[in-house]
N, C-alpha and C. Protein backbone atom coordinates (compact mmCIF):
# COMPACT_ATOMS: atom_id res chain seq x y z
N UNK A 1 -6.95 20.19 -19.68
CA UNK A 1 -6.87 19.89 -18.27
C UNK A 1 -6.04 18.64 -18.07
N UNK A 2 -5.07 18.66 -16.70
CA UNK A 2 -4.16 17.50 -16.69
C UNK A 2 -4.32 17.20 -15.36
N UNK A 3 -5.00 15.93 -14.95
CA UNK A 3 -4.84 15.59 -13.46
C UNK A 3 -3.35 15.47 -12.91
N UNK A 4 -2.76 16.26 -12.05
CA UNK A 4 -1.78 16.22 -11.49
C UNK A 4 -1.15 15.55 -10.29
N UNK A 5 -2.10 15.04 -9.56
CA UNK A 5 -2.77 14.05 -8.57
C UNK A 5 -3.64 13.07 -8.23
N UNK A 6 -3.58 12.41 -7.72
CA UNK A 6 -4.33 11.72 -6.62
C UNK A 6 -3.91 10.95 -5.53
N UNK A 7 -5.18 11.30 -4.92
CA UNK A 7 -4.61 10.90 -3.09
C UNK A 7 -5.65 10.18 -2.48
N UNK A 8 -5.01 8.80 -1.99
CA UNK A 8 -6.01 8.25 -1.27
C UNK A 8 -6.17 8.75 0.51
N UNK A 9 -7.25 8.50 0.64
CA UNK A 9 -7.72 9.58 2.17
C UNK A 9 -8.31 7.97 2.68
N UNK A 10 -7.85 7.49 4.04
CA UNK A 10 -8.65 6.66 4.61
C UNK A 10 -8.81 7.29 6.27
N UNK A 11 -10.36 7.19 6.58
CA UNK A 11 -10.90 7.39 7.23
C UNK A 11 -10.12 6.55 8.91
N UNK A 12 -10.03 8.08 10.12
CA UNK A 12 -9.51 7.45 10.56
C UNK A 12 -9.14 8.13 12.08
N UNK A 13 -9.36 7.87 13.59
CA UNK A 13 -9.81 8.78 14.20
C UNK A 13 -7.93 8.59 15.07
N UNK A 14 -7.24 7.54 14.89
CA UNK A 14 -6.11 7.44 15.04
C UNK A 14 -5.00 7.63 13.79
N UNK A 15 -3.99 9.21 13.95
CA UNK A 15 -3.04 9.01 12.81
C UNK A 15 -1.84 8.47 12.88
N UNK A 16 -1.76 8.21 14.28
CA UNK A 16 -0.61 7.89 14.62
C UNK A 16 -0.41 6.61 13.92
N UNK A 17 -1.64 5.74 13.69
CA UNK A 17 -1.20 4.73 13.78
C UNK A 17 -0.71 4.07 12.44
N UNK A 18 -0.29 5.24 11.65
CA UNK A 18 -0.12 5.18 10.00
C UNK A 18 1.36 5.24 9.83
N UNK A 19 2.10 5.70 11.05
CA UNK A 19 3.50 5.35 11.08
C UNK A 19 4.46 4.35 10.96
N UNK A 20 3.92 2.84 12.00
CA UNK A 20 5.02 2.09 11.73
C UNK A 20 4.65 1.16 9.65
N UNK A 21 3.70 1.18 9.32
CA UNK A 21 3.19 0.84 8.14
C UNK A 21 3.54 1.56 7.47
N UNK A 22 3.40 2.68 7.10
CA UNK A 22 3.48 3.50 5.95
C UNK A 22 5.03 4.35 6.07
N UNK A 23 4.67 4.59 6.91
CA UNK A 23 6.42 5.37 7.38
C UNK A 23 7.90 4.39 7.76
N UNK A 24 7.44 3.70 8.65
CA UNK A 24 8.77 2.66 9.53
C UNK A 24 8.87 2.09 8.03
N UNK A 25 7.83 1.13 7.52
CA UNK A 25 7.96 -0.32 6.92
C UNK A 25 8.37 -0.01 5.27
N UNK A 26 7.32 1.00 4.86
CA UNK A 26 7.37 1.60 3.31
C UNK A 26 7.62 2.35 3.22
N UNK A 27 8.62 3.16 3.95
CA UNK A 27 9.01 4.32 3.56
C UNK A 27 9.13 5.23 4.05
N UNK A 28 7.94 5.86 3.57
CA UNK A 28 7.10 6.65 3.07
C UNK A 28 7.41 8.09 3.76
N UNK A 29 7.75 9.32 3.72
CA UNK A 29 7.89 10.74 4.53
C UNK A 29 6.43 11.18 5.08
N UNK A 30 6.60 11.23 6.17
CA UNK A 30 5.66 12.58 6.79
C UNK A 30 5.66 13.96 6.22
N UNK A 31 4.45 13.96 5.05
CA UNK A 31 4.69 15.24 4.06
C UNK A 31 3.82 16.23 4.88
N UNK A 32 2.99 16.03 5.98
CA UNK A 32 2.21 17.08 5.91
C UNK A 32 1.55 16.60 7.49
N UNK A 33 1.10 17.29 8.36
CA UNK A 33 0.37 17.18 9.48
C UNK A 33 -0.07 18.23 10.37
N UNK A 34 -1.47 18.02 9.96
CA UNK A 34 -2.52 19.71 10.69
C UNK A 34 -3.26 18.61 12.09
N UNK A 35 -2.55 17.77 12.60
CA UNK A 35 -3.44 16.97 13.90
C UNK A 35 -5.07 16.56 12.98
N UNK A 36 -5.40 16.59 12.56
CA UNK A 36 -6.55 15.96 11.49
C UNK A 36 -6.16 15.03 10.35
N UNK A 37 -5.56 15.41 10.14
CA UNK A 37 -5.24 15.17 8.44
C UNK A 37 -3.72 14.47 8.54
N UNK A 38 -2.92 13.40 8.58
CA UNK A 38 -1.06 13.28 7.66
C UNK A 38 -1.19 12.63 6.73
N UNK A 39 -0.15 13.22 6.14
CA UNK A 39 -0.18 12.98 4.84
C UNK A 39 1.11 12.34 4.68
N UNK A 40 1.09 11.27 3.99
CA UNK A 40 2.99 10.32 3.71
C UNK A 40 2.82 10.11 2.80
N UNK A 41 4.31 10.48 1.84
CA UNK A 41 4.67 10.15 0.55
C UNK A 41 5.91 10.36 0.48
N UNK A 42 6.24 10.58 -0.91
CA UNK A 42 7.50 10.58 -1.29
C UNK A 42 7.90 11.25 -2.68
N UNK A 43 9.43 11.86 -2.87
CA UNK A 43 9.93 12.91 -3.38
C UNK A 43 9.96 12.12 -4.97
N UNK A 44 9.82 10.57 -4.91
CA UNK A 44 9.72 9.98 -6.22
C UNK A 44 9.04 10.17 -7.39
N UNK A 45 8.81 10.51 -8.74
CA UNK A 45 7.57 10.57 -9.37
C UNK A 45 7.58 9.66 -9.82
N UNK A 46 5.81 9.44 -9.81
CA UNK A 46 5.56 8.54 -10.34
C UNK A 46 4.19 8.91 -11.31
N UNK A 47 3.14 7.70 -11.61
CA UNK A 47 2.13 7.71 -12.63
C UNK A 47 1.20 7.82 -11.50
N UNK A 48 0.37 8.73 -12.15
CA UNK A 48 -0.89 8.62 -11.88
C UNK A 48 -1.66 7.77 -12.57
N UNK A 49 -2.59 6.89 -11.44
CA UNK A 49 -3.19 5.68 -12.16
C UNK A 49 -4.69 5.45 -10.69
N UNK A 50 -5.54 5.28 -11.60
CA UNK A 50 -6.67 4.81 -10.58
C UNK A 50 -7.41 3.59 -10.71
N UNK A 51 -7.35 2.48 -11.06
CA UNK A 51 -8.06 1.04 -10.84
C UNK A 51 -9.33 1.08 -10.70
N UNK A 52 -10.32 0.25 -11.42
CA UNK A 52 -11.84 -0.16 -11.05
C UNK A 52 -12.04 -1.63 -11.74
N UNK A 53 -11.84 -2.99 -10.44
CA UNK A 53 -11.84 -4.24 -10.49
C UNK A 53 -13.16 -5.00 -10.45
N UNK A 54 -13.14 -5.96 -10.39
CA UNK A 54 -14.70 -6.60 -10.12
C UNK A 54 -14.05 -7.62 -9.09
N UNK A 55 -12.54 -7.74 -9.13
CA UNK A 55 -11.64 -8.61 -8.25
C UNK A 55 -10.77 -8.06 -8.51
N UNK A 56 -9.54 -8.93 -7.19
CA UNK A 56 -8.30 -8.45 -7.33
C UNK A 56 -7.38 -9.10 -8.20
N UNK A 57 -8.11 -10.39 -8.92
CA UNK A 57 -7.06 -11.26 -9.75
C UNK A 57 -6.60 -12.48 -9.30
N UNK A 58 -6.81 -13.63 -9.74
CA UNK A 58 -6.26 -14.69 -9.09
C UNK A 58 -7.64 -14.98 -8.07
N UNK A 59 -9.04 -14.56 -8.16
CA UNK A 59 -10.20 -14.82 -7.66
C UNK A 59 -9.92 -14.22 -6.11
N UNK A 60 -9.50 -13.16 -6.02
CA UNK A 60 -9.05 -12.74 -4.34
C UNK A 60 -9.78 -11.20 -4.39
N UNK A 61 -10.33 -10.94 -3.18
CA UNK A 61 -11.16 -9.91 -3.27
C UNK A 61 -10.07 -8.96 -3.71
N UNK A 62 -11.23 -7.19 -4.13
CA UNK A 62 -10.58 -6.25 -4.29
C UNK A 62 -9.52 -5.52 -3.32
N UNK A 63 -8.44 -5.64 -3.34
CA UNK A 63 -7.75 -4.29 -2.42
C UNK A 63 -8.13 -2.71 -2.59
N UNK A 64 -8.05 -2.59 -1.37
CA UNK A 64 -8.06 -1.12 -1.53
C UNK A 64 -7.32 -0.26 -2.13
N UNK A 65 -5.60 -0.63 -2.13
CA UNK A 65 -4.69 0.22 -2.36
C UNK A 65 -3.74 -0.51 -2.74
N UNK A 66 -3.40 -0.57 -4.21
CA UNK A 66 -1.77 -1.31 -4.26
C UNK A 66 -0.73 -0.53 -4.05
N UNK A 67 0.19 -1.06 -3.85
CA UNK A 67 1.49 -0.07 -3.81
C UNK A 67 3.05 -1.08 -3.89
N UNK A 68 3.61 -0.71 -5.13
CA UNK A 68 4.33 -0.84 -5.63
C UNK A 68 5.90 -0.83 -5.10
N UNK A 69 6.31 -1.70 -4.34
CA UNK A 69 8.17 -1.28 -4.06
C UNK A 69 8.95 -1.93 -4.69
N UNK A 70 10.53 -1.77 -4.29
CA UNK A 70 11.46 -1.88 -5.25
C UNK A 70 11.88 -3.41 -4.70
N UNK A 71 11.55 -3.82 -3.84
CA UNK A 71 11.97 -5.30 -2.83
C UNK A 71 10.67 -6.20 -2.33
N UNK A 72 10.48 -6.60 -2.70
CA UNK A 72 8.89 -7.57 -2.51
C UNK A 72 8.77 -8.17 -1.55
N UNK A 73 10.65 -9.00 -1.33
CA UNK A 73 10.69 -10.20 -0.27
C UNK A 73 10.63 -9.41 1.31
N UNK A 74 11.53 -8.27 1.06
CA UNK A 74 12.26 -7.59 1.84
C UNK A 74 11.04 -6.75 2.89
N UNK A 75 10.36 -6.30 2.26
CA UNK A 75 8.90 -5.69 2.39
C UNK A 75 7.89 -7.20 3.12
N UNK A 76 7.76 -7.89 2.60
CA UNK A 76 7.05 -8.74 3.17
C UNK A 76 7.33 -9.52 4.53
N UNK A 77 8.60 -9.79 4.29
CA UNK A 77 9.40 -10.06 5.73
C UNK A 77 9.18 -8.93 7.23
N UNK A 78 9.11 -7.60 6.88
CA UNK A 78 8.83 -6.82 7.85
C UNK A 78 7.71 -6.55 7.97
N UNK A 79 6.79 -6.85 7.32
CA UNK A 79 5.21 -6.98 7.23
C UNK A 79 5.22 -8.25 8.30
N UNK A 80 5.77 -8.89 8.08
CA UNK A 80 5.34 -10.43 9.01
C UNK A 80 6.10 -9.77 10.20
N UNK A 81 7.16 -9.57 10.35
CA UNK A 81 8.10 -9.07 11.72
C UNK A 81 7.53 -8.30 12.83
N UNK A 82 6.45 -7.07 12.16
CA UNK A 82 5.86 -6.24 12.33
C UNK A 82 4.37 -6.23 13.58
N UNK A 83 3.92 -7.85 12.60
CA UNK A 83 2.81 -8.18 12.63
C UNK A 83 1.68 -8.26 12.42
N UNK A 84 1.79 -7.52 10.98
CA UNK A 84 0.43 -6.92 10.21
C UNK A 84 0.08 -8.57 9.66
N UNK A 85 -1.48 -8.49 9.67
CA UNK A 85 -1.91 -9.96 8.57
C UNK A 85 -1.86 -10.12 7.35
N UNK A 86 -0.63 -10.88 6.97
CA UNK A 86 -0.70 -11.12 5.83
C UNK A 86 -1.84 -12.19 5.60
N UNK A 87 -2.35 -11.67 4.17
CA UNK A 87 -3.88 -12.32 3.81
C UNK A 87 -3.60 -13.30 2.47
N UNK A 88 -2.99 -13.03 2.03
CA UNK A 88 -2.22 -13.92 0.47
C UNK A 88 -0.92 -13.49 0.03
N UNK A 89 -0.46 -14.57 -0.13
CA UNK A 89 0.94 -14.49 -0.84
C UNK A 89 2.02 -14.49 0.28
N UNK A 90 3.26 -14.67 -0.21
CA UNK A 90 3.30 -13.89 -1.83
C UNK A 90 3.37 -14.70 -2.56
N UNK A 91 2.87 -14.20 -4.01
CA UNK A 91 2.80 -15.20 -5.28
C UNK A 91 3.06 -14.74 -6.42
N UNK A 92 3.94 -15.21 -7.42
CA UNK A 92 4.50 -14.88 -8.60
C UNK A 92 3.27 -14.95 -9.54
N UNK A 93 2.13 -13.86 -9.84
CA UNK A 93 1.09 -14.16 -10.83
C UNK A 93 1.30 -14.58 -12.30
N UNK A 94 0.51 -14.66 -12.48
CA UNK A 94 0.81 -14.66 -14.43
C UNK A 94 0.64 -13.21 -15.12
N UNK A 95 0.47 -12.27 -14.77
CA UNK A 95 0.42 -10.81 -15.21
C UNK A 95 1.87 -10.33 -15.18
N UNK A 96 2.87 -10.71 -14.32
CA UNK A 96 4.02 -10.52 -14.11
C UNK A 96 4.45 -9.97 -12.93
N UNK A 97 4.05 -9.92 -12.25
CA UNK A 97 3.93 -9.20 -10.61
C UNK A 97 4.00 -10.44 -9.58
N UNK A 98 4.95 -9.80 -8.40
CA UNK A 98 5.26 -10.72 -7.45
C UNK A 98 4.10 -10.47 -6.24
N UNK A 99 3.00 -10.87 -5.64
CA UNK A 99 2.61 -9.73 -4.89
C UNK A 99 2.44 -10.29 -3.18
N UNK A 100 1.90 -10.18 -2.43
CA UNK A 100 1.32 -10.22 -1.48
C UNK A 100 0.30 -9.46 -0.74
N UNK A 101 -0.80 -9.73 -0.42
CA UNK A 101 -2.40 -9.04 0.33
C UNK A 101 -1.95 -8.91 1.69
N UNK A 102 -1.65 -6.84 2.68
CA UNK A 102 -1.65 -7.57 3.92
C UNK A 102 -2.63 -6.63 4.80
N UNK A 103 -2.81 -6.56 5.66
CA UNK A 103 -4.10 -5.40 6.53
C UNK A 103 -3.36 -4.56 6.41
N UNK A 104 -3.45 -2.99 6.60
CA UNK A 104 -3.03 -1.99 7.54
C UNK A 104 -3.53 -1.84 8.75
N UNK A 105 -3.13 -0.43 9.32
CA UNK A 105 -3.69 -0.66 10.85
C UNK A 105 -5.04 0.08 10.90
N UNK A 106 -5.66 0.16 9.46
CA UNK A 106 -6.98 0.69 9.69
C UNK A 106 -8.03 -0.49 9.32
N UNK A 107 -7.41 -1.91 9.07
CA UNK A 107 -8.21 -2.65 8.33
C UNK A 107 -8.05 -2.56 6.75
N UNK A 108 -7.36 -2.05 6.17
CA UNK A 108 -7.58 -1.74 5.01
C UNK A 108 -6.68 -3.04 4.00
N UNK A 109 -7.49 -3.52 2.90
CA UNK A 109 -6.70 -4.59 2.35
C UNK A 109 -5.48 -3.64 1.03
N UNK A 110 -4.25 -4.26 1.48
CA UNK A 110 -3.38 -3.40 1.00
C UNK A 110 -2.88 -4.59 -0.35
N UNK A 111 -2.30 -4.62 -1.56
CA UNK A 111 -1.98 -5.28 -2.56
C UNK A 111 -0.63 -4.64 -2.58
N UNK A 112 0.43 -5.33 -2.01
CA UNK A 112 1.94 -5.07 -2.09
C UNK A 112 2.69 -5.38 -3.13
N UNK A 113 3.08 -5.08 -4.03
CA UNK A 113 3.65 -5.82 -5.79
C UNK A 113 4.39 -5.19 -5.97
N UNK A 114 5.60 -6.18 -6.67
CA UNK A 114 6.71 -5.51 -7.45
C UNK A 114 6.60 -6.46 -9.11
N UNK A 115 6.78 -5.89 -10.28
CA UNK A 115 7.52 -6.67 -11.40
C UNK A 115 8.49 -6.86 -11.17
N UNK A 116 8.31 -8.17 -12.16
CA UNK A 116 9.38 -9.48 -12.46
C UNK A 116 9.51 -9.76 -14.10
């Protein structure tokens, strides 16, 4: 057996509001939408990987969701432009990752990182 997926699902009675974040800011394609359910991603492959912290590192609570881009500064700048809260960073850790903590529009603590 080979897990071929995973998908994070956050709870949520507005979808719209997963656009300018996930779509405008990161990217991300509108893969899928039944008015219940959208789904955003992208044609990239990547690893499947699932995390279980006791923290997020650097003594900062757990995020919900990291996610990985190719521009750290570039990404963070329209995070601030935007007006989402940035919560930490950004900061060059000692693991090797540039990162920054910011809300989405569901509340959700997001962990934004690129390597360095």
């Amino acid at each position: 057996m080979t897990v071929k997926r995973i998908v994070a699902n956050i709870s949520t009675q507005n979808l719209d509001a997963a656009k300018s974040f996930y779509q405008d800011i990161l990217g991300l394609n509108l893969l899928m939408n039944h008015g219940w359910i959208a789904t955003y991603g992208s044609s990239e492959e990547m690893s499947v990987q699932i995390s279980f912290a006791s923290e997020g590192g650097s003594l900062t609570p757990t995020p919900d969701l990291s996610i990985e881009v190719d521009n750290i500064d570039e990404t963070f700048e329209n995070m601030k432009k935007a007006g989402f809260p940035i919560e930490y960073g950004p900061v060059n850790e000692s693991w090797g990752v540039r990162r920054f903590y910011v809300r989405d529009p569901f509340g959700k603590l997001i962990n934004i990182l690129s390597h360095h």
